[in-house]
C-alpha atoms as a PDB file:
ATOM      1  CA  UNK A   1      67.454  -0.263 -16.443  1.00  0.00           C
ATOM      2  CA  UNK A   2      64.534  -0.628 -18.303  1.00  0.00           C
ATOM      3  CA  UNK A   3      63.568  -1.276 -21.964  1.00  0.00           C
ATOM      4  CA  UNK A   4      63.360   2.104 -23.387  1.00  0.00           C
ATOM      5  CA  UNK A   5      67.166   2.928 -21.770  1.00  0.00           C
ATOM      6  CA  UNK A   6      68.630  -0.659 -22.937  1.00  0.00           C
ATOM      7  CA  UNK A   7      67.334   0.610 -26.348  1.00  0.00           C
ATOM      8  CA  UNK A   8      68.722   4.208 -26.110  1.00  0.00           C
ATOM      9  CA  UNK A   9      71.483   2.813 -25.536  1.00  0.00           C
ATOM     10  CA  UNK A  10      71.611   0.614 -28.561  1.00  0.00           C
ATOM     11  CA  UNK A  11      70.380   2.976 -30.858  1.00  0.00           C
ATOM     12  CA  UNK A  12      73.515   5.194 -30.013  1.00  0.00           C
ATOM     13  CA  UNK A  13      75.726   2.312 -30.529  1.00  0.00           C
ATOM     14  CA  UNK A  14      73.927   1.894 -33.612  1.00  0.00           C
ATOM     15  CA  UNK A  15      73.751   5.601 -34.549  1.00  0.00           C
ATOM     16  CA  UNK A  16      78.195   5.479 -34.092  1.00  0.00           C
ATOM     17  CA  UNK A  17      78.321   2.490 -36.787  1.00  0.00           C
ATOM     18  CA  UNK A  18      77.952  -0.623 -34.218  1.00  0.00           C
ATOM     19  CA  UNK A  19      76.049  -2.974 -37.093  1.00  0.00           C
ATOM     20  CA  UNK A  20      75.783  -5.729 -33.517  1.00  0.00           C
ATOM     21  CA  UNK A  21      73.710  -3.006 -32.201  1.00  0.00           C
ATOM     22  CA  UNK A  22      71.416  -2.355 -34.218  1.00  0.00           C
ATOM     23  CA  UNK A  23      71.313  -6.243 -35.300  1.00  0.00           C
ATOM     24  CA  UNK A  24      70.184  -6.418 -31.424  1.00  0.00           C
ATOM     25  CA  UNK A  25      67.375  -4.071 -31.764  1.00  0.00           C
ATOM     26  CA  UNK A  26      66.445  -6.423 -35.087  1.00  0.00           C
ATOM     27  CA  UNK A  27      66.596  -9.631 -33.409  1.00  0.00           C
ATOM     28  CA  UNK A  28      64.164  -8.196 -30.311  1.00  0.00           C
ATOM     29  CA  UNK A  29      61.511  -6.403 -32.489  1.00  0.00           C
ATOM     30  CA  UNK A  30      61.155  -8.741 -35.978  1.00  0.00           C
ATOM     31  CA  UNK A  31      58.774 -10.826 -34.595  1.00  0.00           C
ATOM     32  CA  UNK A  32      56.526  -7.899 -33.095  1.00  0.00           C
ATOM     33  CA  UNK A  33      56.851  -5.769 -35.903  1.00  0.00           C
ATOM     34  CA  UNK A  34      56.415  -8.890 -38.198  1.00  0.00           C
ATOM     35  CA  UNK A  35      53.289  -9.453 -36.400  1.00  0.00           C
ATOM     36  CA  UNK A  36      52.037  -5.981 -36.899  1.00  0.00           C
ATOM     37  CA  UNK A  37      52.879  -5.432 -40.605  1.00  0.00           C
ATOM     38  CA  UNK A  38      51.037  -9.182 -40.885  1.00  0.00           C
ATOM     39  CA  UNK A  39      47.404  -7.831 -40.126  1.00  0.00           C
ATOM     40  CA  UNK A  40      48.017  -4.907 -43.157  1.00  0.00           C
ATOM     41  CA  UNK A  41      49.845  -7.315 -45.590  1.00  0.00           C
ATOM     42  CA  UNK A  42      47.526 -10.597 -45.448  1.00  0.00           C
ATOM     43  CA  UNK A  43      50.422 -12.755 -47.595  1.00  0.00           C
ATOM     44  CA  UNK A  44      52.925 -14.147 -45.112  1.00  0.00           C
ATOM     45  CA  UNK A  45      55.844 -14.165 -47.397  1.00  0.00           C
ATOM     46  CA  UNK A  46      54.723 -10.000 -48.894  1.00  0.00           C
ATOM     47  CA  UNK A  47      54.780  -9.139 -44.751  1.00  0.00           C
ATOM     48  CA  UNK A  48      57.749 -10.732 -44.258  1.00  0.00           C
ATOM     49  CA  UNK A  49      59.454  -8.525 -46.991  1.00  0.00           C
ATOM     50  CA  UNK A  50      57.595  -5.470 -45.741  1.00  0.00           C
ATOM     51  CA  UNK A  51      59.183  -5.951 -42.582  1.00  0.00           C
ATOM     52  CA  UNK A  52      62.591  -6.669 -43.486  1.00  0.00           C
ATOM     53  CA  UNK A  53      61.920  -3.576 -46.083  1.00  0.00           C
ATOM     54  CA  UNK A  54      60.697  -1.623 -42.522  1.00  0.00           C
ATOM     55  CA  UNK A  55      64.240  -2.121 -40.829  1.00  0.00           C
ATOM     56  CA  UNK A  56      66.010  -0.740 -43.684  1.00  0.00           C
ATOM     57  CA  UNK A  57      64.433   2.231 -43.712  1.00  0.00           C
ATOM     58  CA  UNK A  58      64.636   2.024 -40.054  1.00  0.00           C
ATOM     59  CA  UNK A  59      68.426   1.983 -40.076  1.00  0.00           C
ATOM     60  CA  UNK A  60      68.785   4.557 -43.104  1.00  0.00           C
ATOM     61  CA  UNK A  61      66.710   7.079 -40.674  1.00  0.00           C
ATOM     62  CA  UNK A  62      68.678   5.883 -37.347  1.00  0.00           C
ATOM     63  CA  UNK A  63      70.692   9.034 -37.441  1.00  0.00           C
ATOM     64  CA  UNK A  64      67.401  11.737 -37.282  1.00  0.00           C
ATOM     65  CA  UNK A  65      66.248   9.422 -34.293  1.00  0.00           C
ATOM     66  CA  UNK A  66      66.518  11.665 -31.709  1.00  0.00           C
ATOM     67  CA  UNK A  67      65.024   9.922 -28.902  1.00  0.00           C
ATOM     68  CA  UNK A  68      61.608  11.840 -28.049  1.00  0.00           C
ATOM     69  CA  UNK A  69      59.432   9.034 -28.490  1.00  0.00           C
ATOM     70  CA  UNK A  70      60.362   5.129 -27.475  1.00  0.00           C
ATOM     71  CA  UNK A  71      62.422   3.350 -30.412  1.00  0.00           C
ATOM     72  CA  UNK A  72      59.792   0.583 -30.806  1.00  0.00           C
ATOM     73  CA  UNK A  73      57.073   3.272 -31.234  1.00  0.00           C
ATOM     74  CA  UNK A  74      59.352   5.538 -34.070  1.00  0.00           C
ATOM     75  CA  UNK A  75      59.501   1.676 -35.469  1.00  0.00           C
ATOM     76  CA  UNK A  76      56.212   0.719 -35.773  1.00  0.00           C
ATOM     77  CA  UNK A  77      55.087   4.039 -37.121  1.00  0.00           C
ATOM     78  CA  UNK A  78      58.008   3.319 -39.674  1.00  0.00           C
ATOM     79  CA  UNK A  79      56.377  -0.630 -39.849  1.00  0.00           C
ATOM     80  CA  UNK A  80      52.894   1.007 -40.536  1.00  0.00           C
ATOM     81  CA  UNK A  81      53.851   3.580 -42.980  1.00  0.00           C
ATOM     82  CA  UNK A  82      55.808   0.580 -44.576  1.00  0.00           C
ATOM     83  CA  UNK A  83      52.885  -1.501 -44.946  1.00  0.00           C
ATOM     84  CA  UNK A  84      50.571   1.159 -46.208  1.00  0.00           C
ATOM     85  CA  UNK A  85      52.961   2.108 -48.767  1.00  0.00           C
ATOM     86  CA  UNK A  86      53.435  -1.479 -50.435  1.00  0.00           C
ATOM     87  CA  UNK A  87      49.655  -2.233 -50.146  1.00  0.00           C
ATOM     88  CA  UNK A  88      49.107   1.527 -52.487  1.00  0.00           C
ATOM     89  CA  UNK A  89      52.279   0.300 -54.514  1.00  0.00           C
ATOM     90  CA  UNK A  90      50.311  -3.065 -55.018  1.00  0.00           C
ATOM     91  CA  UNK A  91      46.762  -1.154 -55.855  1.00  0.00           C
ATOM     92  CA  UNK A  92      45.361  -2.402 -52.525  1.00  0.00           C
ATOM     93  CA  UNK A  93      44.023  -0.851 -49.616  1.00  0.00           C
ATOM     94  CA  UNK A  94      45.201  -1.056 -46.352  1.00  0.00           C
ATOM     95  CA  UNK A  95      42.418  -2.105 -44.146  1.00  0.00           C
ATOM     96  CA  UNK A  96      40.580   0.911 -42.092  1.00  0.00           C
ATOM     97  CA  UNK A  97      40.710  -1.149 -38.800  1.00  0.00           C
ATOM     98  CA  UNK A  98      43.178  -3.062 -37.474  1.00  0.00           C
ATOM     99  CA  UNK A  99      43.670  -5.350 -34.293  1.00  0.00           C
ATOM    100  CA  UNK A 100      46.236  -4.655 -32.220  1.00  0.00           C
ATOM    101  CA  UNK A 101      47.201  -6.235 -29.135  1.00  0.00           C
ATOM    102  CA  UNK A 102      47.081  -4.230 -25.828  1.00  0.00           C
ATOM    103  CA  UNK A 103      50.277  -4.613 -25.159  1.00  0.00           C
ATOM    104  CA  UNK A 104      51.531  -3.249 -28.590  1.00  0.00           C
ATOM    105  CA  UNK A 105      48.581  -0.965 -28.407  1.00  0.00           C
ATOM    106  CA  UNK A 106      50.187   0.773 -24.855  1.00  0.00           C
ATOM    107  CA  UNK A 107      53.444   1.493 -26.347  1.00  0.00           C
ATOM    108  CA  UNK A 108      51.939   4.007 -29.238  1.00  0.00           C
ATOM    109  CA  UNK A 109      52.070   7.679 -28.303  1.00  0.00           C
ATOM    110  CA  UNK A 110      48.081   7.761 -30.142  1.00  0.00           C
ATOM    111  CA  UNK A 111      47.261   4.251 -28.643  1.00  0.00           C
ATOM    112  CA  UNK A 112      43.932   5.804 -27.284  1.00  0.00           C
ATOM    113  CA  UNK A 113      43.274   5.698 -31.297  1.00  0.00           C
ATOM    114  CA  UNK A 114      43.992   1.915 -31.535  1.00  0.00           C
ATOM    115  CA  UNK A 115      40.180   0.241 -31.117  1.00  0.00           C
ATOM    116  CA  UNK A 116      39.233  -2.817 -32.616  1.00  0.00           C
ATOM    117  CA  UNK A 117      36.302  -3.001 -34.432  1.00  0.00           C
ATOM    118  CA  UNK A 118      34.221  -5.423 -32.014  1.00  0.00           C
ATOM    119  CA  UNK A 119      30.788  -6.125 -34.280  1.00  0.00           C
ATOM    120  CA  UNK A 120      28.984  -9.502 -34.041  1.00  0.00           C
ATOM    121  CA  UNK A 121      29.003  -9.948 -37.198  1.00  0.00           C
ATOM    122  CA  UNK A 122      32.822  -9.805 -37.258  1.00  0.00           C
ATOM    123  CA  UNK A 123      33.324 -12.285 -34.028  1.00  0.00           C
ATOM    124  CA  UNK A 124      31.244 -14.693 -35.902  1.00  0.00           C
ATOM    125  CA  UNK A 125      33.399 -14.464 -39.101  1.00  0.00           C
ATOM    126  CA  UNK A 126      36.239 -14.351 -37.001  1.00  0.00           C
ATOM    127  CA  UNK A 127      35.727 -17.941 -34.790  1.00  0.00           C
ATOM    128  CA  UNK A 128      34.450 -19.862 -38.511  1.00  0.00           C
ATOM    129  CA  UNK A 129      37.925 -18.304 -39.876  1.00  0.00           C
ATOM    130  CA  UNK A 130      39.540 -20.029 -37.038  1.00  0.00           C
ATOM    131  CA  UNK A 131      37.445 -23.493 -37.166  1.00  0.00           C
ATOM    132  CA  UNK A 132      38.569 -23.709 -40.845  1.00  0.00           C
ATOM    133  CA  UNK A 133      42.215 -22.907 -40.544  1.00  0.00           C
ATOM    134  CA  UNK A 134      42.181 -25.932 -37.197  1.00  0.00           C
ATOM    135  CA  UNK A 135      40.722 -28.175 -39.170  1.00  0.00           C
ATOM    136  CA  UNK A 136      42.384 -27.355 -42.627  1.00  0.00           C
ATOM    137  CA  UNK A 137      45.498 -27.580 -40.100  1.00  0.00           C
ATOM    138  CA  UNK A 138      44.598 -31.068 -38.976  1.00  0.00           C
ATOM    139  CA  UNK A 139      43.706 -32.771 -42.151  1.00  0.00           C
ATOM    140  CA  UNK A 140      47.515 -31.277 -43.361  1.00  0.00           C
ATOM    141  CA  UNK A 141      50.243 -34.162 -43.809  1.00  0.00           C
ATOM    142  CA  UNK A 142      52.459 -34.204 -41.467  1.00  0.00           C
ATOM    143  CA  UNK A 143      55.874 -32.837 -42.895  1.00  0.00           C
ATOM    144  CA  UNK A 144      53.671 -29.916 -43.881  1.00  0.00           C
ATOM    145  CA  UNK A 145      51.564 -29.405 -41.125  1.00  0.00           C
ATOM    146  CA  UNK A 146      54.845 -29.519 -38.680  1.00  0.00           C
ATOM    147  CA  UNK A 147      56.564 -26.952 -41.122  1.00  0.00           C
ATOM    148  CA  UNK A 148      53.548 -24.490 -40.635  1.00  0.00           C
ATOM    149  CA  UNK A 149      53.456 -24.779 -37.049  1.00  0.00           C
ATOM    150  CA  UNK A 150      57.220 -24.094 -36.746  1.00  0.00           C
ATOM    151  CA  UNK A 151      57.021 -21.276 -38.788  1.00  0.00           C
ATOM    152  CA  UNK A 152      53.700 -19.363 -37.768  1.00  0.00           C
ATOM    153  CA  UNK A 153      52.883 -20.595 -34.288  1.00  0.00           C
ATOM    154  CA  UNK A 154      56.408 -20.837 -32.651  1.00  0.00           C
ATOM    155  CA  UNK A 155      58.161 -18.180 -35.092  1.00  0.00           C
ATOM    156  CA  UNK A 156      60.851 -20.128 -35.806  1.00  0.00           C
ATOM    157  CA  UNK A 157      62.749 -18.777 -38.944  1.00  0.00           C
ATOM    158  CA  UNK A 158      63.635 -21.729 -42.356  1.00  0.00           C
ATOM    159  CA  UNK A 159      66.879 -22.001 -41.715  1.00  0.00           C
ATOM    160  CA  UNK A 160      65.701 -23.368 -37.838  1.00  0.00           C
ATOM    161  CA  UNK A 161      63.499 -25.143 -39.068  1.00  0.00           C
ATOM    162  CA  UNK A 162      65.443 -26.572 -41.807  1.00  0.00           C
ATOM    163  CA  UNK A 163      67.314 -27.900 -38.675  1.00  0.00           C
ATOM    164  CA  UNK A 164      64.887 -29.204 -36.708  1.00  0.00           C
ATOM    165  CA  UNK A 165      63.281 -31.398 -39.795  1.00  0.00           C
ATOM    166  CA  UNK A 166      66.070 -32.153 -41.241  1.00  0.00           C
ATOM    167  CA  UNK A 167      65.889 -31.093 -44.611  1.00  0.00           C
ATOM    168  CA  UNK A 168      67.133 -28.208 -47.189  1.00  0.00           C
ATOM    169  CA  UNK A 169      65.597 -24.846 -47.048  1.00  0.00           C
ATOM    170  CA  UNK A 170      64.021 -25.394 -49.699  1.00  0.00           C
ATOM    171  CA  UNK A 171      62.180 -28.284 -48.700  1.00  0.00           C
ATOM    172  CA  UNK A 172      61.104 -26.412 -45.879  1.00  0.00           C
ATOM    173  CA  UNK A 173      59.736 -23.268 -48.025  1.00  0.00           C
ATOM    174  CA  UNK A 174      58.040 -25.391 -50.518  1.00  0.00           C
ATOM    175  CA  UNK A 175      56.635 -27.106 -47.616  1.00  0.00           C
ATOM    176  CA  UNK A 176      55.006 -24.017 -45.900  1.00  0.00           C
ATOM    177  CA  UNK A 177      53.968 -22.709 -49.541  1.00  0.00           C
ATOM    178  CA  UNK A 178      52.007 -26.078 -49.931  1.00  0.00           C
ATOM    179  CA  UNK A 179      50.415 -26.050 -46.170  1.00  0.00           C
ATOM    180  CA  UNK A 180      49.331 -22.186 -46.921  1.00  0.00           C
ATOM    181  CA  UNK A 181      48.013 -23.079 -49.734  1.00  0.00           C
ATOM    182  CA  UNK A 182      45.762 -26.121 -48.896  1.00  0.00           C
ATOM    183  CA  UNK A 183      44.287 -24.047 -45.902  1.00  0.00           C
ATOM    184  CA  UNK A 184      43.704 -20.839 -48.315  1.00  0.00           C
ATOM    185  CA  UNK A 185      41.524 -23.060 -50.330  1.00  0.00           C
ATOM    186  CA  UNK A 186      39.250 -23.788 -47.274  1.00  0.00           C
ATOM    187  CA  UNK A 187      39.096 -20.548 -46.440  1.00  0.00           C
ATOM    188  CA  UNK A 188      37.568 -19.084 -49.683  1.00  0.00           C
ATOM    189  CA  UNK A 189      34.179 -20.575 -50.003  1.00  0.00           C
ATOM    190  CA  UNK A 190      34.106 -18.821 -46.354  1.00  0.00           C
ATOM    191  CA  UNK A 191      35.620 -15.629 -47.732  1.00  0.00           C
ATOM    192  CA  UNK A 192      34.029 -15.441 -51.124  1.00  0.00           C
ATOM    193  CA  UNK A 193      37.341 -14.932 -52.901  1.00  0.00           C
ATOM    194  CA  UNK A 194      39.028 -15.931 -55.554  1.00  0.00           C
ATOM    195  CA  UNK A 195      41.324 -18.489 -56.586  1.00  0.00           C
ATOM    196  CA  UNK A 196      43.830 -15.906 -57.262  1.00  0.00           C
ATOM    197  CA  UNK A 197      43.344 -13.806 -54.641  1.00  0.00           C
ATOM    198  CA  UNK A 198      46.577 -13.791 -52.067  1.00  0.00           C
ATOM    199  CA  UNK A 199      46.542 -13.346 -48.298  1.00  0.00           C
END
């Protein structure tokens, strides 16, 4: 049985009031979906509601799914539309191009319109981004710099890693606020923004 039918399958336990089902369906697609709404919605912690907001309005629709396209594509249309919406609500813009990865890229119905925007000028920008954020990462103490890496690299949610460090919530949130922070501030004389501007 493959992916699409182990969903069907949920989403009709789901669609007869099976909450575990549904929770399932959660559990496989938050990081993916987090991932996506991440590259519209630059803050971590504004994605992170965006996408939590995108599965509630994913299970308020579950009964008009019908089944003609995948589930994960009718939820990342749902993810997108999500995303858009809260950057409008917010007076931003949602960016015109977006990265996605092939992978997520092959399971959209218009995936042929999914290109990333490949300039030289923008691989450039792109690989002194990631110098900064490395090094930003490395000069990081370490409670903060292993809070960071739990939470963005290996996905790990606060109350995990809460667990693995040892320490309140919290701690842990205050800690990733505080590495986020001290890497934003190397990134803007590379951006050009702000102090107040969010991510």
């Amino acid at each position: 049985m493959g992916d699409r039918e182990v969903d069907q399958q949920l989403v009709e336990r789901a669609q007869r009031g099976d909450k575990h089902a549904f929770g399932l369906l959660v559990a496989k697609y938050q990081r993916r979906l987090g991932r996506l709404i991440s590259r519209f919605v630059r803050n971590a912690a504004e994605a992170e509601d965006v996408t939590q907001d995108a599965f509630i309005k994913a299970y308020r629709a579950l009964p008009a799914f019908r089944g003609d396209s995948a589930f994960y594509t009718w939820l990342y249309r749902i993810g997108i539309n999500t995303a858009k919406n809260h950057l409008v609500a917010q007076g931003r813009r949602a960016p015109t191009s977006t990265p996605f990865d092939a992978e997520e890229a092959e399971d959209f119905e218009d995936a042929a319109l999914l290109h990333e925007v490949a300039t030289p000028e923008n691989e450039l920008m792109s690989k002194q981004v990631v110098a900064v954020v490395n090094s930003s990462l490395q000069e990081l103490p370490d409670d903060l710099r292993t809070a960071l890496t739990l939470r963005e690299i290996e996905g790990l949610s606060y109350e995990e890693i809460a667990a693995v460090m040892d320490c309140p919530i919290g701690t842990v949130r205050s800690r990733i606020f505080r590495a986020r922070e001290a890497i934003a501030a190397n990134l803007r004389p590379l951006l050009g923004t702000s102090e107040n501007t969010r991510w």
